[in-house]
Protein backbone atom coordinates (compact mmCIF):
# COMPACT_ATOMS: atom_id res chain seq x y z
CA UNK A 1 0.00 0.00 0.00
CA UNK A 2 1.12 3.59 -0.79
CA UNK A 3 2.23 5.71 2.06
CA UNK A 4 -0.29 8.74 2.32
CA UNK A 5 1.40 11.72 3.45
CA UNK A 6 -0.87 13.96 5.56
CA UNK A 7 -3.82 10.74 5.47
CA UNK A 8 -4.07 7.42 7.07
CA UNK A 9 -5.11 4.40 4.78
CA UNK A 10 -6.50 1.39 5.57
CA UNK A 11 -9.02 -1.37 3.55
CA UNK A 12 -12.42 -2.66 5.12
CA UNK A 13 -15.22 -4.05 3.60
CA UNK A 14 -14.55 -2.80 0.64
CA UNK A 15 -13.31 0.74 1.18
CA UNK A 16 -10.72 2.93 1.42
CA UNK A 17 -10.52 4.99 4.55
CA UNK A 18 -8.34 8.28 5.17
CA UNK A 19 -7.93 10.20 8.27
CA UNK A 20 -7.42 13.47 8.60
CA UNK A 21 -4.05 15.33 10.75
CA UNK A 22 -2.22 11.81 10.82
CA UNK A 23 0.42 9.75 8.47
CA UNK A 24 0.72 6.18 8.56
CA UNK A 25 3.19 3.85 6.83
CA UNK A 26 1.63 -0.28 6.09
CA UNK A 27 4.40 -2.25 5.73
CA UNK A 28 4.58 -6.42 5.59
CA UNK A 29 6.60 -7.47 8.76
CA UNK A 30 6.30 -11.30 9.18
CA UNK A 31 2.77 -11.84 7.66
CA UNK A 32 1.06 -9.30 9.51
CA UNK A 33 0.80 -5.61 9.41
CA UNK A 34 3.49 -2.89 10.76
CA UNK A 35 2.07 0.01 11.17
CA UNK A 36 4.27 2.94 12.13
CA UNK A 37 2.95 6.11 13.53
CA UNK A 38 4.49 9.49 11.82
CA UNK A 39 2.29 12.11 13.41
CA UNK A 40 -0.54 12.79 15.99
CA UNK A 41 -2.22 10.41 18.07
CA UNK A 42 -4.71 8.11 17.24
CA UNK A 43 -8.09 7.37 17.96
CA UNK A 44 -8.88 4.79 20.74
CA UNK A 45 -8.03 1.08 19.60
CA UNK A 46 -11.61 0.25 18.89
CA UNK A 47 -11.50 2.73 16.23
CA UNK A 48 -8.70 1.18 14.11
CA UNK A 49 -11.36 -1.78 12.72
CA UNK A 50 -9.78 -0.42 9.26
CA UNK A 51 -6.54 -1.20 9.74
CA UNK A 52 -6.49 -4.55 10.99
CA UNK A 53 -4.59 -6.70 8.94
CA UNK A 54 -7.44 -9.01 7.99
CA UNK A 55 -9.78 -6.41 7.21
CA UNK A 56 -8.39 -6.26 3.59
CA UNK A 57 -11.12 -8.34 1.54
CA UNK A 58 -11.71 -9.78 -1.81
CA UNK A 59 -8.29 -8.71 -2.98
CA UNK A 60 -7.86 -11.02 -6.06
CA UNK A 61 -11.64 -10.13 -7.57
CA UNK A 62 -11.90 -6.03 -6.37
CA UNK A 63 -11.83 -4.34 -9.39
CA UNK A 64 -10.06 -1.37 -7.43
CA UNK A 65 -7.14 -1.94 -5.56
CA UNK A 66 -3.96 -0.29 -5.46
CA UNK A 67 -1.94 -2.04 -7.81
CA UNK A 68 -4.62 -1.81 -10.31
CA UNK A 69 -3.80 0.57 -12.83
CA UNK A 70 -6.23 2.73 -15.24
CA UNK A 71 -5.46 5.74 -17.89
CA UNK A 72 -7.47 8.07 -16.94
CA UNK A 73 -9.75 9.08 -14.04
CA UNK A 74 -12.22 11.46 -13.33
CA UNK A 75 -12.58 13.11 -9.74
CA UNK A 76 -15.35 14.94 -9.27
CA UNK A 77 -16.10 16.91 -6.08
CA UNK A 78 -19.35 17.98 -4.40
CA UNK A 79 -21.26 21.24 -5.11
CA UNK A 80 -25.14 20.70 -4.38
CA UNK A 81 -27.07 21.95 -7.56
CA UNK A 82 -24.30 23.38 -8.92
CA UNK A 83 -23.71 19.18 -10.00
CA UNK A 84 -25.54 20.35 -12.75
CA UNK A 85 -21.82 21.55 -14.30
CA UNK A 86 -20.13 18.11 -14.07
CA UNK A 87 -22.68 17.05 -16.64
CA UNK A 88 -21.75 20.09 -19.04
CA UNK A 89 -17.99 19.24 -18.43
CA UNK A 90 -18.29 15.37 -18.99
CA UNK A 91 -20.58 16.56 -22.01
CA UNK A 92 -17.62 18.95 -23.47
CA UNK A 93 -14.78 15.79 -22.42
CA UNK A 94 -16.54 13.45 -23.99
CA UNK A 95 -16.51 15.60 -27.58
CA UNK A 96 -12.92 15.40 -27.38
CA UNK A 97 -12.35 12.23 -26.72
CA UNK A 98 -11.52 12.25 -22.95
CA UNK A 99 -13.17 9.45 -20.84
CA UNK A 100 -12.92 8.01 -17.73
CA UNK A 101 -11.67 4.57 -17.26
CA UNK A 102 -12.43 5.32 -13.40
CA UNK A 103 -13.88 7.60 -11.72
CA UNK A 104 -14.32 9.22 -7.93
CA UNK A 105 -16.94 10.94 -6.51
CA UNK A 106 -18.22 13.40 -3.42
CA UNK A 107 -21.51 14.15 -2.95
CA UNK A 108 -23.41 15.37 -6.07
CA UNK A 109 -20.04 14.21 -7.42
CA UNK A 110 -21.19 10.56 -6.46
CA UNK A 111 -24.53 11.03 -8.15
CA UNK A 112 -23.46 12.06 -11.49
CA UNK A 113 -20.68 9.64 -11.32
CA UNK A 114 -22.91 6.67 -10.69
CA UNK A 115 -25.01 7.40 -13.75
CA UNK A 116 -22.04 7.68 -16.07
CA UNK A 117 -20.94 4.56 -14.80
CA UNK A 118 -24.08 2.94 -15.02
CA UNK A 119 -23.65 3.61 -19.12
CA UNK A 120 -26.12 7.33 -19.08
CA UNK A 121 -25.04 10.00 -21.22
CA UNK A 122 -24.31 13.96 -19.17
CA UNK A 123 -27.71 14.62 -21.55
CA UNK A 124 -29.86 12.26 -20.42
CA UNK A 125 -28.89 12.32 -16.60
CA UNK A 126 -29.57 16.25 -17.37
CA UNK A 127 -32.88 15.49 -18.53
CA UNK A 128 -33.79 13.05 -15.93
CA UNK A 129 -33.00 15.79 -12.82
CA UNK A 130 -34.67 18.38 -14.96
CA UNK A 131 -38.35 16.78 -14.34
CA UNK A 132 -37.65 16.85 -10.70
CA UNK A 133 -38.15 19.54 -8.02
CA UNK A 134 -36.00 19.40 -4.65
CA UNK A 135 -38.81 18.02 -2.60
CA UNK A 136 -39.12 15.24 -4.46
CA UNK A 137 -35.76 13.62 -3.38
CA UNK A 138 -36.19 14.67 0.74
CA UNK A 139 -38.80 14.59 3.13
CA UNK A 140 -39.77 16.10 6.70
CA UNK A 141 -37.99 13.93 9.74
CA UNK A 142 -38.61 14.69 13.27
CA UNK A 143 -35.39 13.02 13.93
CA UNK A 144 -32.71 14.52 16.05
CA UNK A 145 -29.87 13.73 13.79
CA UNK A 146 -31.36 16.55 10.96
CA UNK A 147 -34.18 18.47 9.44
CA UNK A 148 -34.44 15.68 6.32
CA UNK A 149 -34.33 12.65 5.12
CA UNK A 150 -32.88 11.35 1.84
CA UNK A 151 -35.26 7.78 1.87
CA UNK A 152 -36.75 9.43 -1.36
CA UNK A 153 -33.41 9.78 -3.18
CA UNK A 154 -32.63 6.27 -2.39
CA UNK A 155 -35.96 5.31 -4.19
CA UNK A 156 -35.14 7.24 -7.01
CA UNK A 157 -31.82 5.52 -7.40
CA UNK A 158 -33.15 2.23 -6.93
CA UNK A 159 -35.71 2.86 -9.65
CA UNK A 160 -33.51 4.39 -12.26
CA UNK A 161 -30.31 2.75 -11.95
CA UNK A 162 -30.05 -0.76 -14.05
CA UNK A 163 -27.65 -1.88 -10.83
CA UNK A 164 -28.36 -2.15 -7.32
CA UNK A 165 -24.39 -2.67 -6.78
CA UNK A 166 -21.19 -0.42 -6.87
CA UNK A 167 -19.45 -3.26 -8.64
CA UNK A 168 -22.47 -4.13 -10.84
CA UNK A 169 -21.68 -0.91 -12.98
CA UNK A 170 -20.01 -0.65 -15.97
CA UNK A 171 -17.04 1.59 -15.05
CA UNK A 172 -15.23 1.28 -11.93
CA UNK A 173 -16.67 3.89 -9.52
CA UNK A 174 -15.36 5.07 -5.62
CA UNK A 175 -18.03 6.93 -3.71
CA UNK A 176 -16.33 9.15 -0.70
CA UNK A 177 -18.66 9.92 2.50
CA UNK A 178 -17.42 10.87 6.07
CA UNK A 179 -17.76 8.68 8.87
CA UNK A 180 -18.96 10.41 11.81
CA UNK A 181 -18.10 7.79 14.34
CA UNK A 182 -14.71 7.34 13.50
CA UNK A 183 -14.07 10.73 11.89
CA UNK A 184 -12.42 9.19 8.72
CA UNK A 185 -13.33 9.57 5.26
CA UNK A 186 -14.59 6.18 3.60
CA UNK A 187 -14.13 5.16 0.13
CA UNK A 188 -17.37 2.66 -0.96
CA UNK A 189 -16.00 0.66 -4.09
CA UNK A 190 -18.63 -1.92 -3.90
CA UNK A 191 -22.08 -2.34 -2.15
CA UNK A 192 -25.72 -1.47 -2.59
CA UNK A 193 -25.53 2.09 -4.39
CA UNK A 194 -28.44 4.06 -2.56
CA UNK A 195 -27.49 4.39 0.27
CA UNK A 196 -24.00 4.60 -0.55
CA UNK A 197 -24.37 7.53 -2.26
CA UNK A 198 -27.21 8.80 -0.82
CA UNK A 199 -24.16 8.80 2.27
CA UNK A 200 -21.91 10.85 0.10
CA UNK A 201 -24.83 13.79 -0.09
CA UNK A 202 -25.51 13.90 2.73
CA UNK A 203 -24.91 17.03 4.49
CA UNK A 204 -24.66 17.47 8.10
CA UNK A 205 -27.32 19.10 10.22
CA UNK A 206 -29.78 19.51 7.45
CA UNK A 207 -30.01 15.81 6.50
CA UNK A 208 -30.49 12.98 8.99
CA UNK A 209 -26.82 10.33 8.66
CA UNK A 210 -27.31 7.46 6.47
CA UNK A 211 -26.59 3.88 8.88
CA UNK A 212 -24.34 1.55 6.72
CA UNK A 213 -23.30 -1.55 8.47
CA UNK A 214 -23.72 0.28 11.91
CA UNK A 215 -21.91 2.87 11.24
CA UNK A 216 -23.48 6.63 10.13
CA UNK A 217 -22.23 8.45 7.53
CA UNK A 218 -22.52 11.97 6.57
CA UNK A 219 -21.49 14.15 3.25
CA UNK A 220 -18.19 12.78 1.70
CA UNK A 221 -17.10 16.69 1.37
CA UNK A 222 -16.49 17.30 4.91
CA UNK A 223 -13.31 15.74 4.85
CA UNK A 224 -12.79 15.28 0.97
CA UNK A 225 -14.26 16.96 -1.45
CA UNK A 226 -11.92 16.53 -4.49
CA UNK A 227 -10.87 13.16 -4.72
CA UNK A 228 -7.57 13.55 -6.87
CA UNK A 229 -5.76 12.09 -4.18
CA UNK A 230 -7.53 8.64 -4.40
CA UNK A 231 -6.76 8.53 -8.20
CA UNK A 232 -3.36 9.69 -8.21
CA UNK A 233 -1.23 6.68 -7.90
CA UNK A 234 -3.47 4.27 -9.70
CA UNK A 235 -4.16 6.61 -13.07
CA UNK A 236 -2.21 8.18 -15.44
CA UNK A 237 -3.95 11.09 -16.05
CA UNK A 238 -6.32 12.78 -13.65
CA UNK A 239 -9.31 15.07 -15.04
CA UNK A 240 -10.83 16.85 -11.72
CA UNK A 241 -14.21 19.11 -11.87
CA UNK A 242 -14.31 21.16 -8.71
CA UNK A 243 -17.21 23.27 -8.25
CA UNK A 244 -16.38 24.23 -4.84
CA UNK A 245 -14.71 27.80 -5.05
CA UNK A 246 -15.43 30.08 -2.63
CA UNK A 247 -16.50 33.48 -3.85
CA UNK A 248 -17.71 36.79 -1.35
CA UNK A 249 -21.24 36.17 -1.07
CA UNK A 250 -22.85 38.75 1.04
CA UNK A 251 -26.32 37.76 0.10
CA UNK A 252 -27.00 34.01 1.25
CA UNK A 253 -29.85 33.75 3.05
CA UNK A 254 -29.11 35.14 6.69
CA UNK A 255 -31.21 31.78 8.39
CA UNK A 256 -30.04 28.93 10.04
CA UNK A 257 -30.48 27.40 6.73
CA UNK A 258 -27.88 29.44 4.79
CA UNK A 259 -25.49 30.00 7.19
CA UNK A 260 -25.24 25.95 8.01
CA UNK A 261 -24.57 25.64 3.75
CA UNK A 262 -22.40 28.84 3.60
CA UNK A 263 -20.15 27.31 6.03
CA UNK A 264 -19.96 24.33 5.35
CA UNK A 265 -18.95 25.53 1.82
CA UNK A 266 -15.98 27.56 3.21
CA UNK A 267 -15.09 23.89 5.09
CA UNK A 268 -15.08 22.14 1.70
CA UNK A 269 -13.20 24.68 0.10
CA UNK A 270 -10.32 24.58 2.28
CA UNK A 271 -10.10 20.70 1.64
CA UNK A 272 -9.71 20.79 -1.99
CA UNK A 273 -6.65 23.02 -1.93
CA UNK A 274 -3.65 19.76 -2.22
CA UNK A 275 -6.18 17.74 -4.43
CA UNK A 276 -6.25 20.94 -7.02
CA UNK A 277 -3.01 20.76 -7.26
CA UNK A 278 -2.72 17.46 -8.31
CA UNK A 279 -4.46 17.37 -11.26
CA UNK A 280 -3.52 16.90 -14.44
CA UNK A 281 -6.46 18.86 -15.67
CA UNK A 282 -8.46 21.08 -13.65
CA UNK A 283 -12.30 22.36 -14.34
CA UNK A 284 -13.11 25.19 -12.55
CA UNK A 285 -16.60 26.62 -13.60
CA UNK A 286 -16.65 30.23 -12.96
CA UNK A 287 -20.74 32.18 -12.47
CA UNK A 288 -21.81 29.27 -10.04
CA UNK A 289 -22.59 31.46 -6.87
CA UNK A 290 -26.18 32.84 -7.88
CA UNK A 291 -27.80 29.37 -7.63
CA UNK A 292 -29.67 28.34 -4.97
CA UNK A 293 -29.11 24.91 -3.68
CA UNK A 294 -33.07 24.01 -4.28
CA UNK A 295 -32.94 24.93 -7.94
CA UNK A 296 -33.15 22.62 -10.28
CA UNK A 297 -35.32 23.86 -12.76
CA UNK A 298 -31.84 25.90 -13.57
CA UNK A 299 -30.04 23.03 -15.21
CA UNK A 300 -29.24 23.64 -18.19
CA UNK A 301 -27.87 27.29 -17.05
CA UNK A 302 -25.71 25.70 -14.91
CA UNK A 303 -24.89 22.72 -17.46
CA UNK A 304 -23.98 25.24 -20.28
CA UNK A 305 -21.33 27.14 -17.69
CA UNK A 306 -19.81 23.80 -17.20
CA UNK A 307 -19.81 22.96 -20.73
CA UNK A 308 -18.16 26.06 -21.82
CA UNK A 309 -15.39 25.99 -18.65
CA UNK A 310 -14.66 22.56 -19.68
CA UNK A 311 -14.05 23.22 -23.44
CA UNK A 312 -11.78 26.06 -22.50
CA UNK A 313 -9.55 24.20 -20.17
CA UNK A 314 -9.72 21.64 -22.84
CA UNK A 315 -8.62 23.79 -25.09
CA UNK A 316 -5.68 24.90 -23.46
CA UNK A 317 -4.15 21.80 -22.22
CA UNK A 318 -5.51 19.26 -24.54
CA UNK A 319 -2.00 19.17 -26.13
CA UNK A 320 0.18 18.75 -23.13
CA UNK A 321 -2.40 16.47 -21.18
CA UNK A 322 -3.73 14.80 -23.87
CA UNK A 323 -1.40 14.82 -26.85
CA UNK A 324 -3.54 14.46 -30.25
CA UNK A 325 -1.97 11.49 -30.90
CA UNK A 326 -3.64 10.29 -28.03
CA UNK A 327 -7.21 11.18 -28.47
C-alpha cells in the first residue's frame, strides 16, 4: 500500500478509509501488518477496525485496488445543484475524446458519477434531474440527527439505476462519505448504491446520517471533497471538476439554513486546496454562486457554464495532457 502523506489508509469491507491530521506507513513485517505512527495520536483502539490486517477483503476479484492501474480518471467533487456543471464538463470531455476509465466521486459528485458509470449519457442524466423539483428527493424527519431525510433519493436511485451494486456498474466507480463515528473519510468501491451515495450527499445538520453496516455516515465533502488524491497513484492522467470555489457572497440567506450551507462551503473549500493541485487537468466553472441549492429547474444554465469551462480548459491543455496522438 502507498504511504499517504498527511492521510491514514487502511481497507475494510470494501473501502478505502483516510484520516485526517495523521500519516501512517503499512508495511509487511512477518505476515502481519506494521504500522508505524508518523504524526498525531490516534483514535482509541476500537477505532482502528480499518486497519487490521485481515480487514483487507476480496483482494484477487476487487476491481479497485492499489496495484490496479487505469489511464485516466475522473474526480469529481461535491457542489449541491451546482452538480448540474459536471454534466456540461463530462458533455464537453466526452466531444474530445476524454473518458474516464475510473472515476471518484463526493456528494453530487457521487450522483453524477454513478449514472455515467451505469452507461447514461451527461444529456440524459440532465434530462432526468430536470423533471424533478427538490422536494421530491427529501422529506420532513422529526429526527434529532437533521431536518431531512434522503429515503426518497434512495428510491429514485433504486428505480432508475439498471444496478443495485457499486461493482455491478459498468465503469469502476469510488463513492467518498465521512464517517462520523470514527471521523475518517470512507471510500465505498462496492455495495448497494443508494445508500451509498445517498451517504456521500448527505450534508450534516440539514439531512439525517445514512446507517451503513452500523456505522453513520454523513457528506463525503467534509473531509474530501476533491478526490484527486484517491486517483493519483493508480491513473495516469487525472481530469478533476471542482465546483467548490469560494467566492464573497454577502447575500446568502441570513437563516439557520444558509449560514449551516455557507459554512460548510468555506469547510469544503479549504479541503480541496492539495487535491487541485494534483491534477492533471483542472475544471473550474466560474458564475456558479447565484444558484440556490433548491434549484433545479436551472439546469441547463448551470450545465452550459460547465460545458463552456470545460471546453476552455480543454482547449488549453488538450496538447500537453492529452497529446492528439492520443485522443
Amino acid at each position: 500500500m502507498n504511504e499517504n502523506s498527511g492521510a491514514a489508509a487502511g481497507v475494510r469491507n470494501g473501502r478505502w478509509r483516510y484520516g485526517v491530521g495523521r500519516a501512517i506507513v503499512l508495511r509487511p513485517v512477518g505476515g502481519a501488518v506494521l504500522l508505524r505512527i508518523l504524526a498525531v495520536a490516534l483514535p482509541p483502539v476500537g477505532k482502528l477496525r480499518a486497519f487490521r490486517s485481515g480487514a483487507a477483503v476480496k483482494r484477487k476479484t476487487d476491481r479497485y485496488m492499489a496495484d490496479e492501474c487505469y489511464g485516466t480518471g475522473f474526480a469529481l467533487s461535491g457542489g449541491f445543484v451546482k452538480g448540474y456543471a459536471h454534466l456540461g464538463a463530462l458533455q464537453a470531455l466526452f466531444e474530445y475524446g476524454i473518458r474516464p476509465d475510473i472515476i471518484a466521486g463526493v456528494s453530487i459528485g457521487a450522483v453524477a458519477g454513478v449514472f455515467i458509470a451505469d452507461g447514461k449519457t451527461p444529456k440524459q442524466v440532465l434530462e432526468l434531474f430536470m423533471s424533478k423539483e427538490f422536494r421530491s428527493f427529501t422529506g420532513f424527519t422529526r429526527s434529532r440527527g437533521g431536518f431531512m431525510n434522503l429515503d426518497n433519493f434512495y428510491g429514485f436511485l433504486r428505480e432508475t439505476l439498471s444496478v443495485k451494486r457499486i461493482e455491478e456498474l459498468a465503469l469502476p466507480l469510488v463513492v467518498t462519505a465521512t464517517d462520523l463515528d470514527t471521523g475518517l473519510s470512507v471510500h465505498f468501491r462496492e455495495g448497494e448504491i443508494a445508500p451509498r451515495v445517498a451517504a456521500s450527499c448527505c450534508v450534516p445538520g440539514l439531512f439525517t446520517p445514512i446507517e451503513i453496516d452500523g456505522d453513520r455516515y454523513v457528506d463525503g465533502g467534509v473531509l474530501m471533497n476533491l478526490p484527486v488524491s484517491l486517483l493519483r497513484g493508480k491513473c495516469e492522467k487525472v481530469v478533476a471538476v471542482n465546483l467548490s470555489r469560494i467566492v464573497p457572497d454577502r447575500d446568502y440567506r441570513h437563516n439557520v439554513f444558509g449560514i449551516l450551507l455557507r459554512t460548510y462551503h468555506l469547510m469544503s473549500h479549504c479541503n480541496v486546496i492539495h487535491d487541485r493541485r494534483n491534477a492533471d487537468m483542472l475544471i473550474e466553472p466560474d458564475g456558479l454562486a447565484v444558484y440556490g441549492n433548491t434549484q433545479l429547474d436551472k439546469g441547463r444554465e448551470i450545465f452550459d457554464i460547465g460545458y463552456e469551462a470545460a471546453r476552455k480548459v480543454i482547449e488549453q491543455v488538450k496538447d500537453i495532457v492529452y497529446p492528439l496522438s492520443a485522443m
